[in-house]
C-alpha atoms as a PDB file:
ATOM      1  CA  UNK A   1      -3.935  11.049  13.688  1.00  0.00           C
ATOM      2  CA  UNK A   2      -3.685   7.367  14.233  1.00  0.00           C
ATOM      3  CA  UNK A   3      -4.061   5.169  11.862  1.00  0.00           C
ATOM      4  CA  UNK A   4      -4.834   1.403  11.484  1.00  0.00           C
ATOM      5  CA  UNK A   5      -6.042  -1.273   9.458  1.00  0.00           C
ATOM      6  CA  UNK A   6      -9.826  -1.628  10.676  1.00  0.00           C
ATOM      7  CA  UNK A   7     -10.988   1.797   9.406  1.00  0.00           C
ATOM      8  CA  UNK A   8      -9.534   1.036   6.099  1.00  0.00           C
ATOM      9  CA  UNK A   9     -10.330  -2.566   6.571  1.00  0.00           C
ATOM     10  CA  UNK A  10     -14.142  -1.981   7.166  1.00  0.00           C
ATOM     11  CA  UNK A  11     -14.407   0.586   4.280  1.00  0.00           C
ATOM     12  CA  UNK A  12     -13.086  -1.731   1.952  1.00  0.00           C
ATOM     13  CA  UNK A  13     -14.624  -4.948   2.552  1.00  0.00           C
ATOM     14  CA  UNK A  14     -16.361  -5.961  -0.973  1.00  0.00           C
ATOM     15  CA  UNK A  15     -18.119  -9.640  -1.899  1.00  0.00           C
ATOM     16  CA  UNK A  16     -15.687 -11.692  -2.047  1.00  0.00           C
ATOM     17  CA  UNK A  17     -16.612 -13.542  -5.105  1.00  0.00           C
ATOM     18  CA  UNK A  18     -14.415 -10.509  -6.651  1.00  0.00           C
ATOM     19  CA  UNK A  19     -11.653 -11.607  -5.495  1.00  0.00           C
ATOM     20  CA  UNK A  20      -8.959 -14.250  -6.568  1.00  0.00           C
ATOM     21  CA  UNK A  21      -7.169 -15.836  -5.993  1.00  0.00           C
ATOM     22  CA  UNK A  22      -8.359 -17.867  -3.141  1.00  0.00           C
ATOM     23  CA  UNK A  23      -6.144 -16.570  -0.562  1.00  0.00           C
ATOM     24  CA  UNK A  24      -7.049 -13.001  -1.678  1.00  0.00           C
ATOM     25  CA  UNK A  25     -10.661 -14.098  -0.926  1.00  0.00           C
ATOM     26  CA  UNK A  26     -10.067 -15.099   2.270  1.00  0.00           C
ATOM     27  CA  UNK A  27      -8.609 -11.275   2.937  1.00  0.00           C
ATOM     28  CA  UNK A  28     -10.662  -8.386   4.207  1.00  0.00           C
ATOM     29  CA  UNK A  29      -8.124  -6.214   3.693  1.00  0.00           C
ATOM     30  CA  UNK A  30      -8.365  -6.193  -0.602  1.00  0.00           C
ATOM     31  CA  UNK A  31     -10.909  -4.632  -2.937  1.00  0.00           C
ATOM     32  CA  UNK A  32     -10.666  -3.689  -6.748  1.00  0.00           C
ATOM     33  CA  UNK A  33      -7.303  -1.566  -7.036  1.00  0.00           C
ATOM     34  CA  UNK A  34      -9.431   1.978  -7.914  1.00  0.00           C
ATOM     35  CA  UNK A  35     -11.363   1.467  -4.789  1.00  0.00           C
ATOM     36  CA  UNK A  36      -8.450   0.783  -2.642  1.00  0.00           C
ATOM     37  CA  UNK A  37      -6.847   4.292  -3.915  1.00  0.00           C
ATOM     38  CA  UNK A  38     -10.066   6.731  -3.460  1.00  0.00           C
ATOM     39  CA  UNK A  39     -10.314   5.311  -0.317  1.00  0.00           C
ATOM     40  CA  UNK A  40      -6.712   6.127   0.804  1.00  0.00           C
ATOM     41  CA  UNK A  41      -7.042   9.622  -1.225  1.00  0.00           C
ATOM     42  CA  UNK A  42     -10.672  10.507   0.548  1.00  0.00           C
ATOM     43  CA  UNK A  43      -9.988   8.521   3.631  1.00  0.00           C
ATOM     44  CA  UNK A  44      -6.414   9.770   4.875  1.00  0.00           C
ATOM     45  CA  UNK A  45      -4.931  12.214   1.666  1.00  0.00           C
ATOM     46  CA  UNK A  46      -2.711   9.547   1.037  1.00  0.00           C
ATOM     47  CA  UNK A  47      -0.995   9.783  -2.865  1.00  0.00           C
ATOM     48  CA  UNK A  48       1.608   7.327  -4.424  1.00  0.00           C
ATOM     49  CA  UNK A  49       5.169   8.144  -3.267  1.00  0.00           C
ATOM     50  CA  UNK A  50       6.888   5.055  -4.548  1.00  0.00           C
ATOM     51  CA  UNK A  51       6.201   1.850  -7.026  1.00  0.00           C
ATOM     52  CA  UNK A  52       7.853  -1.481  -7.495  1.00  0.00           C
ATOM     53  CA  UNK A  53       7.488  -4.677  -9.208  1.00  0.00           C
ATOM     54  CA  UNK A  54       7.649  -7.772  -6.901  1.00  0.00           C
ATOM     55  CA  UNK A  55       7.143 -11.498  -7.241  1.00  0.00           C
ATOM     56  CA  UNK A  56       4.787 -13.283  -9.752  1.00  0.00           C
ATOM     57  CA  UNK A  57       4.029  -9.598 -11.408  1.00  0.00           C
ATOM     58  CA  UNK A  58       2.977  -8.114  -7.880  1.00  0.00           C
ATOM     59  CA  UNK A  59       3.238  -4.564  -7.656  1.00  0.00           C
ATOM     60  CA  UNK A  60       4.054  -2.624  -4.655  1.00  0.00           C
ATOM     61  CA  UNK A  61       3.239   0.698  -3.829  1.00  0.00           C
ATOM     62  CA  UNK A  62       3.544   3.081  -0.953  1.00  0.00           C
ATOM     63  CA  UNK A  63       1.000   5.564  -0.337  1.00  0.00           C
ATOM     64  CA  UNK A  64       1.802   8.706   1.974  1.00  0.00           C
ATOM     65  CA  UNK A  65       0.348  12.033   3.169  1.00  0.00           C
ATOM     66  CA  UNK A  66       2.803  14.681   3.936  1.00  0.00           C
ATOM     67  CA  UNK A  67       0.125  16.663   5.851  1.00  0.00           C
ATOM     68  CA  UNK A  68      -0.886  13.864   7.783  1.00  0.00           C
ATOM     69  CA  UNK A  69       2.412  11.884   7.500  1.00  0.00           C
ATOM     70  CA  UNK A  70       0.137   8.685   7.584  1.00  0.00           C
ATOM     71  CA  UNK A  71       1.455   6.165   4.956  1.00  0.00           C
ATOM     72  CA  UNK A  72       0.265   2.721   3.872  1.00  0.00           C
ATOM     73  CA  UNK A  73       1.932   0.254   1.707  1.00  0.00           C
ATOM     74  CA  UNK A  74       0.000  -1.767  -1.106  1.00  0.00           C
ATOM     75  CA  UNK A  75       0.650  -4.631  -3.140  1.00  0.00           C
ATOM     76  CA  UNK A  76      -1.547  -4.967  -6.257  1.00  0.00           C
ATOM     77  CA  UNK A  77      -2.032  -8.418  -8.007  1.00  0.00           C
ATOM     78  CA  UNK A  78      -2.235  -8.973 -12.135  1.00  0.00           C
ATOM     79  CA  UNK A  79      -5.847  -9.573 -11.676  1.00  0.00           C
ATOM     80  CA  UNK A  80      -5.960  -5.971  -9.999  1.00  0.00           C
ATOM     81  CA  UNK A  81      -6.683  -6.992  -6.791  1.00  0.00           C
ATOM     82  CA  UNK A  82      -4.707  -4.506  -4.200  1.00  0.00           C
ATOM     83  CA  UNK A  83      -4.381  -5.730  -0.670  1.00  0.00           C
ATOM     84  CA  UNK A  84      -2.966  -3.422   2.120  1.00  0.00           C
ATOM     85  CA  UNK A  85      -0.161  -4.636   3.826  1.00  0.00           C
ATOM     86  CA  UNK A  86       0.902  -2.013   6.556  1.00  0.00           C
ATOM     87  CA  UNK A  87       0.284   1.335   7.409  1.00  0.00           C
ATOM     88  CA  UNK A  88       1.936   4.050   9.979  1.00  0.00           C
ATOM     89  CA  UNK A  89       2.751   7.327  11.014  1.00  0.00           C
ATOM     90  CA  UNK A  90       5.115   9.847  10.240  1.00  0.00           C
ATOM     91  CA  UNK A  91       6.296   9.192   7.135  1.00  0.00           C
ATOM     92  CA  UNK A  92       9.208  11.109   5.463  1.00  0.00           C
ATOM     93  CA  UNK A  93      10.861  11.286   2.338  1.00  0.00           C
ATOM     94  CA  UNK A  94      14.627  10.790   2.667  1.00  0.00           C
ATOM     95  CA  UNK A  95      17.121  11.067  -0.313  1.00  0.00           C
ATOM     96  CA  UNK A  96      20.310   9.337   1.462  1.00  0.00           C
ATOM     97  CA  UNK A  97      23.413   9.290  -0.257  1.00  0.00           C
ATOM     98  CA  UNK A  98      25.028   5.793  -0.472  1.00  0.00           C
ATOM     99  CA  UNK A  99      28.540   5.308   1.692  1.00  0.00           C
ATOM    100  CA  UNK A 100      31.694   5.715  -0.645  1.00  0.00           C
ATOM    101  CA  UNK A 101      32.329   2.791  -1.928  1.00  0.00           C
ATOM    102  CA  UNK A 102      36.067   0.684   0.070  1.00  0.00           C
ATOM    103  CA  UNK A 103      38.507  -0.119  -2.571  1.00  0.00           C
ATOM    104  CA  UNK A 104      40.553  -3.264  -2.243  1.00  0.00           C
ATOM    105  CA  UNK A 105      44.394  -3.010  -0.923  1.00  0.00           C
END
């Protein structure tokens, strides 16, 4: 299944008057966070694999479908704007160890 931004894009496109701040209303790509996440959920079967907190209180989510193995990650603003900000194929979830750790001579 390939996946890209327009299908998403076009699905989600809301009024901007919703949005803010300005640069978020200049985006297509952004809609009221519980819009954003039926439409991943309906659209592609996508669920929330992983959660962060970035800058200025963003937070940033990946979404993923292990049937599919599409994935898209999110960033969601305090105001609850959530703006898509890539998407792919064939995700997987990895659990990597880190390396042993040198110790100084």
């Amino acid at each position: 299944m390939t996946k890209t931004f327009l299908p998403v894009a076009a699905a989600l496109t809301i009024s901007t008057s919703l949005f803010t701040p300005a640069k978020a209303q200049q985006n297509r790509n952004c809609a009221p966070r519980p819009i954003v996440i039926a439409k991943l959920a309906e659209g592609y079967g996508e669920t929330r694999q992983s959660i962060g907190l970035g800058a200025r209180g963003a937070v940033i989510e990946t979404f993923a479908s292990s049937d599919t193995g599409t994935w898209t990650i999110t960033v969601t603003m305090p105001n609850g704007v959530t703006c898509l900000i890539a998407s792919g194929q064939s995700f997987e979830t990895l659990a990597e160890a880190l390396p042993p750790r040198e110790e100084d001579a």
